[in-house]
PDB file of N, CA and C in Angstrom:
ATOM      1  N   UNK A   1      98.400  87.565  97.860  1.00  0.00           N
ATOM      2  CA  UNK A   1      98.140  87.453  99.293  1.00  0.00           C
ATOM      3  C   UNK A   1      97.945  88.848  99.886  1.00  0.00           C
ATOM      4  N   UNK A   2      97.090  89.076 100.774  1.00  0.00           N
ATOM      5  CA  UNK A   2      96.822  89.883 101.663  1.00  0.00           C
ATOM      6  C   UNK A   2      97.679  90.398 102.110  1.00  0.00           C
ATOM      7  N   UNK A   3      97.844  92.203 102.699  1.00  0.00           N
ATOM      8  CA  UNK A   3      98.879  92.106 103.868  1.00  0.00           C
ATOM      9  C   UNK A   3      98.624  93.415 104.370  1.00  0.00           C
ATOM     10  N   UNK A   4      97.559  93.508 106.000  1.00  0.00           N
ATOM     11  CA  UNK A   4      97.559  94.977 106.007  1.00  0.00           C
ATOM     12  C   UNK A   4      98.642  95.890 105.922  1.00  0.00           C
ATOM     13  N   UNK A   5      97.860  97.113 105.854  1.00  0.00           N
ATOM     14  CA  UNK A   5      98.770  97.752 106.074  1.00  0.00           C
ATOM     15  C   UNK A   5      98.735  99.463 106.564  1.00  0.00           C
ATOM     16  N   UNK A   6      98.189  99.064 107.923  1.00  0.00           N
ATOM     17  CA  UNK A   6      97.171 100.144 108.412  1.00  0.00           C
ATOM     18  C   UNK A   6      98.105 101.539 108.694  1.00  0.00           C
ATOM     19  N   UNK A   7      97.649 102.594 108.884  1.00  0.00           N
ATOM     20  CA  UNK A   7      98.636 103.688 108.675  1.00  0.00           C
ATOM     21  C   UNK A   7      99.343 103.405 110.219  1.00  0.00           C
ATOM     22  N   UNK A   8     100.442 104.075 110.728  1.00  0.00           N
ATOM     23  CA  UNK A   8     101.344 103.964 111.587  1.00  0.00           C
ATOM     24  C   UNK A   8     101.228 105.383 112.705  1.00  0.00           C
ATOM     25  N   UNK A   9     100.361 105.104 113.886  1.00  0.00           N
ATOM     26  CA  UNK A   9      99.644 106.221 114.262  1.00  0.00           C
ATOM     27  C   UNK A   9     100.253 106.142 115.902  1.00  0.00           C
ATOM     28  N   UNK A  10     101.442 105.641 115.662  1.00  0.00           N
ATOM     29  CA  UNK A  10     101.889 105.330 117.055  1.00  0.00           C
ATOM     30  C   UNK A  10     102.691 106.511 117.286  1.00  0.00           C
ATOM     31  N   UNK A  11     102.950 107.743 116.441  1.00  0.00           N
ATOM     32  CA  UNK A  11     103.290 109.020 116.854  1.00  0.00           C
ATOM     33  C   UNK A  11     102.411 109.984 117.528  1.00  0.00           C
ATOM     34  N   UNK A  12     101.094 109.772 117.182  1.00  0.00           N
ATOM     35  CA  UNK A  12      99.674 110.302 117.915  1.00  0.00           C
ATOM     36  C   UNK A  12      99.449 110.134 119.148  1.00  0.00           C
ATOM     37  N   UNK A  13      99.520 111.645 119.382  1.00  0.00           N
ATOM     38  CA  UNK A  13      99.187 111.089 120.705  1.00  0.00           C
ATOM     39  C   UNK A  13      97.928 112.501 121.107  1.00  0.00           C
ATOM     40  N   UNK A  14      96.840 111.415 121.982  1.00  0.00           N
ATOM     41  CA  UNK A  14      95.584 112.333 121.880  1.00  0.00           C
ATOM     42  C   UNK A  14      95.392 113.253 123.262  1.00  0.00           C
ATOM     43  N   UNK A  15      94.757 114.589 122.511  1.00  0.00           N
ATOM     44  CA  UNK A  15      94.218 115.082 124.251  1.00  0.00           C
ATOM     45  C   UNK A  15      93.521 114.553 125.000  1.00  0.00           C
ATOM     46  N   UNK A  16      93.458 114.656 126.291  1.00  0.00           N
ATOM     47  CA  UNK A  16      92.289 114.260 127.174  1.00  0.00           C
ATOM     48  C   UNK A  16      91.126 114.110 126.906  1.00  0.00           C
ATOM     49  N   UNK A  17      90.318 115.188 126.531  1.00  0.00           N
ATOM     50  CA  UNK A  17      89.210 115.413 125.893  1.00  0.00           C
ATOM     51  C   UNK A  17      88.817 114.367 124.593  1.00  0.00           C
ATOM     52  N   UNK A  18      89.438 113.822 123.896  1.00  0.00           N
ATOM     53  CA  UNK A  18      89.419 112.510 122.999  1.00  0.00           C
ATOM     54  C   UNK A  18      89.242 111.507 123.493  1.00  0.00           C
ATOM     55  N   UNK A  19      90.468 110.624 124.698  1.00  0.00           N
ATOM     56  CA  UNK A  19      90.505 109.685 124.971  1.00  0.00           C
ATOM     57  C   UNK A  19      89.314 109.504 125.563  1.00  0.00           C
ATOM     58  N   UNK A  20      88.633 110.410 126.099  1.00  0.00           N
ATOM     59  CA  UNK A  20      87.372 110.287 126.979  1.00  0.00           C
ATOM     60  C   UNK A  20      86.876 109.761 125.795  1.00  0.00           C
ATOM     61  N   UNK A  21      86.549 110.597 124.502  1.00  0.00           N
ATOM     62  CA  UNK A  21      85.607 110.163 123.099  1.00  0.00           C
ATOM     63  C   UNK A  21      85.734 108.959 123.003  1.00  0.00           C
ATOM     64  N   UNK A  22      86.504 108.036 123.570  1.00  0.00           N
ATOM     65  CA  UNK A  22      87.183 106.784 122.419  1.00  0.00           C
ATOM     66  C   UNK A  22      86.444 106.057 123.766  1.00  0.00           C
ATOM     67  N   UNK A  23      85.570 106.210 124.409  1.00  0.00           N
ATOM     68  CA  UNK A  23      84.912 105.058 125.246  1.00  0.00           C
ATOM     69  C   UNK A  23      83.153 104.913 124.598  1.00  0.00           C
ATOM     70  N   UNK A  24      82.839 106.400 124.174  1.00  0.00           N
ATOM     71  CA  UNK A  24      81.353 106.303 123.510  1.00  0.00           C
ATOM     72  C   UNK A  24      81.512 105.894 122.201  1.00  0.00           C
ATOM     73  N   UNK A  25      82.979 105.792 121.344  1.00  0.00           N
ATOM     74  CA  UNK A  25      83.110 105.534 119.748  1.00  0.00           C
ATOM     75  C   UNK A  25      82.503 104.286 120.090  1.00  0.00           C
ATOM     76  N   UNK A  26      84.020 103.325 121.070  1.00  0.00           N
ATOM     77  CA  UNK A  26      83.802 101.638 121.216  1.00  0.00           C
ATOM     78  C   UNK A  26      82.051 101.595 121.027  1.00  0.00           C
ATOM     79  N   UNK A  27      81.374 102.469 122.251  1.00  0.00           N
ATOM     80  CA  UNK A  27      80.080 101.348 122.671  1.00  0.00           C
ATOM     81  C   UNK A  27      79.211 101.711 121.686  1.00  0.00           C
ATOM     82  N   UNK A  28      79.536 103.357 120.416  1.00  0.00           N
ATOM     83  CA  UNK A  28      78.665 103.114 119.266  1.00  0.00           C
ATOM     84  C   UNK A  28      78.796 102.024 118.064  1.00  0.00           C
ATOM     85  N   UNK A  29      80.089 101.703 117.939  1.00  0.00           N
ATOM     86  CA  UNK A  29      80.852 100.404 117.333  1.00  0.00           C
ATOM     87  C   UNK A  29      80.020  99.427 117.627  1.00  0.00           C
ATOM     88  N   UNK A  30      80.270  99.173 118.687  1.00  0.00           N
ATOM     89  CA  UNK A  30      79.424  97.715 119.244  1.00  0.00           C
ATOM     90  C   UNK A  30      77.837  97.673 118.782  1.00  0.00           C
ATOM     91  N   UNK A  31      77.256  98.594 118.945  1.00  0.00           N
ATOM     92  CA  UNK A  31      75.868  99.337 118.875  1.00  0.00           C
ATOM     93  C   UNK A  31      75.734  98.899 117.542  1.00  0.00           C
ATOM     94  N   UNK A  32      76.613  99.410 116.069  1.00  0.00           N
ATOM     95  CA  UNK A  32      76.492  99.365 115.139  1.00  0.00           C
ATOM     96  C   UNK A  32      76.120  97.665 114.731  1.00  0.00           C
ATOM     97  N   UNK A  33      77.540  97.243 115.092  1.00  0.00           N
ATOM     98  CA  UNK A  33      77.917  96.013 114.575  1.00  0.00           C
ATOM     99  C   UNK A  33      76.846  95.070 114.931  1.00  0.00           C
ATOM    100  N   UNK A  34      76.347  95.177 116.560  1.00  0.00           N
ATOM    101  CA  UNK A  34      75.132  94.383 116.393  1.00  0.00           C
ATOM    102  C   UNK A  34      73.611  94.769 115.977  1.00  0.00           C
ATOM    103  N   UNK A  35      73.960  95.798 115.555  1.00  0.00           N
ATOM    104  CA  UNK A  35      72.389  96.693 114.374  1.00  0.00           C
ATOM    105  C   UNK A  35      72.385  95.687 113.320  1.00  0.00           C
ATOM    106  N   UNK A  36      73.515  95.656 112.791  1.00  0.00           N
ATOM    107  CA  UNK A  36      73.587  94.698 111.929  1.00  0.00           C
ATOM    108  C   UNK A  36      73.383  93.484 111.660  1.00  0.00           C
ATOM    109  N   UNK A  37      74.494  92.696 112.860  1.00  0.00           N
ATOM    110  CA  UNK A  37      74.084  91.680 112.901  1.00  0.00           C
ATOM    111  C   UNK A  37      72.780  91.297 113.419  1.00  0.00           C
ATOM    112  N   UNK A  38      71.856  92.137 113.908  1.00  0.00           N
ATOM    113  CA  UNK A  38      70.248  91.529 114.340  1.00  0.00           C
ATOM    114  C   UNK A  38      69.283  91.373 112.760  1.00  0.00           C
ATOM    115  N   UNK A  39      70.157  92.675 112.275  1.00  0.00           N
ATOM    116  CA  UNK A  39      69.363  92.825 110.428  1.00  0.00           C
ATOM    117  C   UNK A  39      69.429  91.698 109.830  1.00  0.00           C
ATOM    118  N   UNK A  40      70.299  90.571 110.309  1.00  0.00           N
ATOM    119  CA  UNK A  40      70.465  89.625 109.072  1.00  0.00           C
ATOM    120  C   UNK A  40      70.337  88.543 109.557  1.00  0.00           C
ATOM    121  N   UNK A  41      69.301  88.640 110.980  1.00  0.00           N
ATOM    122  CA  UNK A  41      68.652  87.463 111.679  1.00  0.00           C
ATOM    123  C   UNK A  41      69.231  86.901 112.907  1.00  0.00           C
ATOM    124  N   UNK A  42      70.653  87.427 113.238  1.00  0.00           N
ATOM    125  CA  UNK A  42      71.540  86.761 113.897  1.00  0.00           C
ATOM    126  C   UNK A  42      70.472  87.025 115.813  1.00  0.00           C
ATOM    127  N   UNK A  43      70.880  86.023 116.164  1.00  0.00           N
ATOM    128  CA  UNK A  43      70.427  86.667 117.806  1.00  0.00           C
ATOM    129  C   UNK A  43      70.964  86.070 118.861  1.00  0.00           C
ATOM    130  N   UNK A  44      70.998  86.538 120.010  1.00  0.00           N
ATOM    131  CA  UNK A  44      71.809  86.405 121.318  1.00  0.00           C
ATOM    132  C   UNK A  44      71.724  84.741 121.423  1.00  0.00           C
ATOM    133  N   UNK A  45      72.893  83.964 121.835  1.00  0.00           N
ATOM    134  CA  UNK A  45      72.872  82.316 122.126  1.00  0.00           C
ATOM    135  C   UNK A  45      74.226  82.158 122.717  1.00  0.00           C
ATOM    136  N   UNK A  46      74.297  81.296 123.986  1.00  0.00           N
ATOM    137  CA  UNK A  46      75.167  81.250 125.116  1.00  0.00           C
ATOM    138  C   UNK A  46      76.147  81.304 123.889  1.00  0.00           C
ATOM    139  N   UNK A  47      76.338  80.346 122.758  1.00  0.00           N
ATOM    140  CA  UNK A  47      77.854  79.919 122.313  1.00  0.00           C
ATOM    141  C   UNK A  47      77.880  80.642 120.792  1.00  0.00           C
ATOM    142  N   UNK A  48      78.923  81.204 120.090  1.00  0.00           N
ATOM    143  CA  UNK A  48      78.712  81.581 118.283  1.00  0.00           C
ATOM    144  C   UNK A  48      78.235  80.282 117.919  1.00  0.00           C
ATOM    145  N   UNK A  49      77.455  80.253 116.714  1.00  0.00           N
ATOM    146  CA  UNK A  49      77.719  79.281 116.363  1.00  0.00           C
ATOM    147  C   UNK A  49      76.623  80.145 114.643  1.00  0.00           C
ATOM    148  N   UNK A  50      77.522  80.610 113.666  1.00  0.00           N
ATOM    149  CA  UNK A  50      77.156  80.918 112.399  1.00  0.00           C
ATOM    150  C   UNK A  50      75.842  79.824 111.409  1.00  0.00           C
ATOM    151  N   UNK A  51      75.695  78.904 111.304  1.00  0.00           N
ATOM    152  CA  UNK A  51      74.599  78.072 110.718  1.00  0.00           C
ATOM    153  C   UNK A  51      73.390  78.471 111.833  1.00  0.00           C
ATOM    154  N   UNK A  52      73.368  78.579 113.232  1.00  0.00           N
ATOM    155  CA  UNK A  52      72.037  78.973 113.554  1.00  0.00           C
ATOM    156  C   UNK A  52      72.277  80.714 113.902  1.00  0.00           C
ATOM    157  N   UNK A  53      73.200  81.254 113.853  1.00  0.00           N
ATOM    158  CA  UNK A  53      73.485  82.670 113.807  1.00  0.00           C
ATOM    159  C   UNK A  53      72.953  83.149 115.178  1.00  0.00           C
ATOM    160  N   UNK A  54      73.578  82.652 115.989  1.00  0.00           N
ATOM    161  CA  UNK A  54      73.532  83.116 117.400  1.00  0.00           C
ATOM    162  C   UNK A  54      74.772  83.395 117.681  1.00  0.00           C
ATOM    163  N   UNK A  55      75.310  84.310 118.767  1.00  0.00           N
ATOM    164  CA  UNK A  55      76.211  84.873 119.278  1.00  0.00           C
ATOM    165  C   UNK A  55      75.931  85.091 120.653  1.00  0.00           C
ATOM    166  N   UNK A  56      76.872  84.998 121.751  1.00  0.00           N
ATOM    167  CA  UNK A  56      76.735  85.738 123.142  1.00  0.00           C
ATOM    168  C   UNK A  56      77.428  87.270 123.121  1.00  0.00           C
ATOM    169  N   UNK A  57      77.608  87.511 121.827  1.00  0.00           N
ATOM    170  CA  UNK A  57      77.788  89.132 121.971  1.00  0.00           C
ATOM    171  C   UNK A  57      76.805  90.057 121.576  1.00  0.00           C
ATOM    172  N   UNK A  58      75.645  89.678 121.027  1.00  0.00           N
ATOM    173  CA  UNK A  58      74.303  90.765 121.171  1.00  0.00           C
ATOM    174  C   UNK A  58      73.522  90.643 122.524  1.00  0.00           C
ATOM    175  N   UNK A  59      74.787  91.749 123.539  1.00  0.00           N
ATOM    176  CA  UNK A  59      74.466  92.330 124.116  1.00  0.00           C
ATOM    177  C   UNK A  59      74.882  93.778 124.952  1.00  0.00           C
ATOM    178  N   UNK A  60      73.935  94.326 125.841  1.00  0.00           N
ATOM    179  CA  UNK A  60      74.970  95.750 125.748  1.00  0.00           C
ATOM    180  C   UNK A  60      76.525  96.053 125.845  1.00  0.00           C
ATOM    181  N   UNK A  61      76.597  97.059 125.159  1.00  0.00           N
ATOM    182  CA  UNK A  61      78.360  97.112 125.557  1.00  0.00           C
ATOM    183  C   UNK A  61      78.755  97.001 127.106  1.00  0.00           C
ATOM    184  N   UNK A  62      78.208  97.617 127.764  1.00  0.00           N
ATOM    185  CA  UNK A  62      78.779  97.042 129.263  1.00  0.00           C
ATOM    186  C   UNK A  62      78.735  95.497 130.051  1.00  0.00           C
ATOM    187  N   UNK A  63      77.730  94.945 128.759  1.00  0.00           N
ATOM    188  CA  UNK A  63      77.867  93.763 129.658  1.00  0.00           C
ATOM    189  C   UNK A  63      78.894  92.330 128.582  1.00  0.00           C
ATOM    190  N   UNK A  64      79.491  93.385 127.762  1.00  0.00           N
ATOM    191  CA  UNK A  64      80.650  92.240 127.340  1.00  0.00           C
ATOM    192  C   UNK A  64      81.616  92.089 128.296  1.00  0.00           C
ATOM    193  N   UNK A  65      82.622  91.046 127.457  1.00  0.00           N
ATOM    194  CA  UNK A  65      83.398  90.790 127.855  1.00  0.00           C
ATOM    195  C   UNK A  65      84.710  91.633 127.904  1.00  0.00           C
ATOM    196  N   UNK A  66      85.623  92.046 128.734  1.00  0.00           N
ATOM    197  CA  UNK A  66      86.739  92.696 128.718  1.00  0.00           C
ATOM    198  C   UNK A  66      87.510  93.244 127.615  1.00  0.00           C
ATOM    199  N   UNK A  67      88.022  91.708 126.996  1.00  0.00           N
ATOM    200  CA  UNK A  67      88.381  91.394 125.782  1.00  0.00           C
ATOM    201  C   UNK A  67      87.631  91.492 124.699  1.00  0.00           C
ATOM    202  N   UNK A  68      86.606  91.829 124.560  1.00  0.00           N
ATOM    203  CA  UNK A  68      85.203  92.595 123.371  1.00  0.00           C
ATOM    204  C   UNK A  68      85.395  94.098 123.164  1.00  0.00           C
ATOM    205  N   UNK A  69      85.184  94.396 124.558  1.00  0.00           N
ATOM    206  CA  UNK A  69      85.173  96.285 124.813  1.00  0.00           C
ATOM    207  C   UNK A  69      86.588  96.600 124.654  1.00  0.00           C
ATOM    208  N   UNK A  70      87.779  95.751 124.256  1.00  0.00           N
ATOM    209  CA  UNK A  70      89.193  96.389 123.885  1.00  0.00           C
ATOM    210  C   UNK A  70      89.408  96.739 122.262  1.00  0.00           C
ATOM    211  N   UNK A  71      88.453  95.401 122.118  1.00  0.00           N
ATOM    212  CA  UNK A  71      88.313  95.464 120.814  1.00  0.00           C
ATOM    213  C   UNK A  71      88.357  97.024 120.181  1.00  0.00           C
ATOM    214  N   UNK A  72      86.983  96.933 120.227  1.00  0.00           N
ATOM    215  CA  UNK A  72      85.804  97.985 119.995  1.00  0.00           C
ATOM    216  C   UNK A  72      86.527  99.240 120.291  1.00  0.00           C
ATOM    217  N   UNK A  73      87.156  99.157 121.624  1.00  0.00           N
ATOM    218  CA  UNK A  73      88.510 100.730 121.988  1.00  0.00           C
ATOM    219  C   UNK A  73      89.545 100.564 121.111  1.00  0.00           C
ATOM    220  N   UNK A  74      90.244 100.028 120.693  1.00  0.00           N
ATOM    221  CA  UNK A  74      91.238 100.109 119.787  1.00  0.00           C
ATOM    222  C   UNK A  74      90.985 100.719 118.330  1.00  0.00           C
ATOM    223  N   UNK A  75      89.764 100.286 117.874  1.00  0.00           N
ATOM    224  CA  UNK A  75      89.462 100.858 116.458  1.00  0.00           C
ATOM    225  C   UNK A  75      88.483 102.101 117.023  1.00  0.00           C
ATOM    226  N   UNK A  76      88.315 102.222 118.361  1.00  0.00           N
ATOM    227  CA  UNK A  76      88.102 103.938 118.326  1.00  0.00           C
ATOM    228  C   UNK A  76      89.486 105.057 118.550  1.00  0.00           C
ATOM    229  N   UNK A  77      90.045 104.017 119.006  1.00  0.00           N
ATOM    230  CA  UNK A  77      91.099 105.134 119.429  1.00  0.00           C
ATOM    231  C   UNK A  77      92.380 105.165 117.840  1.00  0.00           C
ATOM    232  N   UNK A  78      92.194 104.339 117.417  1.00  0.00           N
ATOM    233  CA  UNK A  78      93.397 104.147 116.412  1.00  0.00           C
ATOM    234  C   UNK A  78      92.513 104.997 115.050  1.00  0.00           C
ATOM    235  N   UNK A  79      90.813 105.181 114.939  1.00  0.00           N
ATOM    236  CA  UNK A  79      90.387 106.177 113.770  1.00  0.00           C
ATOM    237  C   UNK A  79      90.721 107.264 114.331  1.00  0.00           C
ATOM    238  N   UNK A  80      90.525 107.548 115.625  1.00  0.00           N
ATOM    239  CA  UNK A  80      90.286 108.816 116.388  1.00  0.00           C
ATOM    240  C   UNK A  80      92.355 109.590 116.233  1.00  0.00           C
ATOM    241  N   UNK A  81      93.199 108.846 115.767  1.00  0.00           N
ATOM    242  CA  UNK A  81      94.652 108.629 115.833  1.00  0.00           C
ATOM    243  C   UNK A  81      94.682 109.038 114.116  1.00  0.00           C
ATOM    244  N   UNK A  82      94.189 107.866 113.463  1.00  0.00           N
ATOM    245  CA  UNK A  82      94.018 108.263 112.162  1.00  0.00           C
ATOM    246  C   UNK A  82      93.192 109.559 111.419  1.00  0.00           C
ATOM    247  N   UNK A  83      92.859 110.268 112.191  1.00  0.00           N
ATOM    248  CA  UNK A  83      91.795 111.111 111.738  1.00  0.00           C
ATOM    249  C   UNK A  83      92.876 112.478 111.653  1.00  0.00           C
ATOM    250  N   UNK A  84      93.642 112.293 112.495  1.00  0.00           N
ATOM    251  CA  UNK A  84      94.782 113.696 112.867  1.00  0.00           C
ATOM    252  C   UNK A  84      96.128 113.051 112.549  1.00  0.00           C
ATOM    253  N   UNK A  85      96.547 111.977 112.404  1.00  0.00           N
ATOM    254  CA  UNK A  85      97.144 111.483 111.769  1.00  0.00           C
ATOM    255  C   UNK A  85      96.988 112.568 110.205  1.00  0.00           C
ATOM    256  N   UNK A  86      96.019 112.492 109.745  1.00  0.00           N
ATOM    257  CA  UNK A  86      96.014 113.469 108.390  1.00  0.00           C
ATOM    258  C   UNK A  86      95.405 114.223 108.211  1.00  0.00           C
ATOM    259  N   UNK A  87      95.745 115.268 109.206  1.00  0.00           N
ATOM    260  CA  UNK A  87      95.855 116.328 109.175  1.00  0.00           C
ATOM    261  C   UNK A  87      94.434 117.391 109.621  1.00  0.00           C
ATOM    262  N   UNK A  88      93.218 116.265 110.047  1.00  0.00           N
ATOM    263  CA  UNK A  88      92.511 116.753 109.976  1.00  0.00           C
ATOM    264  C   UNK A  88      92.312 117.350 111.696  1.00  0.00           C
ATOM    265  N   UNK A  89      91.506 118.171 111.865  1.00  0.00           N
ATOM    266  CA  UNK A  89      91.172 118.392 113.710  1.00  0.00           C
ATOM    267  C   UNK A  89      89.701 118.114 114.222  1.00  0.00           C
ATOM    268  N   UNK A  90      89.605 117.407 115.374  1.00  0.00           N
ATOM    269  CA  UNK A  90      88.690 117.721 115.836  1.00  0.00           C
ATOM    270  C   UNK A  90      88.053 118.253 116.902  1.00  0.00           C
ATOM    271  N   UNK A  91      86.733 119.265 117.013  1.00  0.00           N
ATOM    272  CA  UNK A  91      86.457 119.971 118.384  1.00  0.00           C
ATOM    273  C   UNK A  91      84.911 120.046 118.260  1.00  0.00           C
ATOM    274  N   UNK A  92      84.633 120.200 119.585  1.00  0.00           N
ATOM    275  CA  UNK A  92      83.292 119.655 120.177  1.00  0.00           C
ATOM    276  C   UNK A  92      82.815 121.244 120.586  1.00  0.00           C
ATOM    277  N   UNK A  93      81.063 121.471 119.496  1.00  0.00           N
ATOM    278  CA  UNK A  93      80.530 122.622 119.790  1.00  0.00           C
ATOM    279  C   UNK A  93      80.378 122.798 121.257  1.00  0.00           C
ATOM    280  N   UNK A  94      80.192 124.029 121.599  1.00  0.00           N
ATOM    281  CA  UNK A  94      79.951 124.498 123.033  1.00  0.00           C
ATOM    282  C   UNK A  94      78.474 123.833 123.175  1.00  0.00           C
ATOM    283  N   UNK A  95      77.489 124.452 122.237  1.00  0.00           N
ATOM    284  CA  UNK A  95      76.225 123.966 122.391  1.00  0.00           C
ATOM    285  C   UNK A  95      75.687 122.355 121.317  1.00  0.00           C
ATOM    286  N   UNK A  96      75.448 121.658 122.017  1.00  0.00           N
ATOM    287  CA  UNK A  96      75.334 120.237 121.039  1.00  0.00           C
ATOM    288  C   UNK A  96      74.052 119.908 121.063  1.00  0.00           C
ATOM    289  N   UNK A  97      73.482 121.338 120.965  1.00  0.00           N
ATOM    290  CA  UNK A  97      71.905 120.777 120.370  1.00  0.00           C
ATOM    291  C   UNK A  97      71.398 121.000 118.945  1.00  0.00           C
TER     292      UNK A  97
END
């Protein structure tokens, strides 16, 4: 049987400058996930329903639902946790071209 067992990142705690990051991770997340799911035919339909592969979530991140975009923030903020969690740092060039 299964049993996660995701690292324990509730000692992390992020600068300002991150938490801001962890709102463009979510809406590249979202971005991704439905890259994907359009690749494999799936497309926008009021209700899920997997045999005709429609979803009401291929659509932009701002226009989900509450409970979608927490999603999507939690696994930005908990890699963004895990990332310094071990040991690693991160910082944003002055120039980002």
């Amino acid at each position: 049987m299964y049993t996660p067992k995701p690292l324990n990142t509730d000692r992390i705690r992020l600068p300002e400058e991150l938490l801001e990051l962890t709102e463009q991770i979510a809406s590249n997340v979202h971005d991704v996930w439905a890259k994907g799911r359009m690749e494999e035919g799936w497309v926008y339909g009021e209700a899920k329903d997997p045999a005709a592969k429609t979803t009401p979530l291929l659509v932009p991140y701002d226009k989900l639902p509450e409970s979608e975009k927490e999603y999507d923030r939690r696994t930005a903020l908990e890699t963004l946790k895990m990332i310094l969690l071990l040991g690693y740092t991160i910082e944003k060039k002055e120039d980002n071209s």
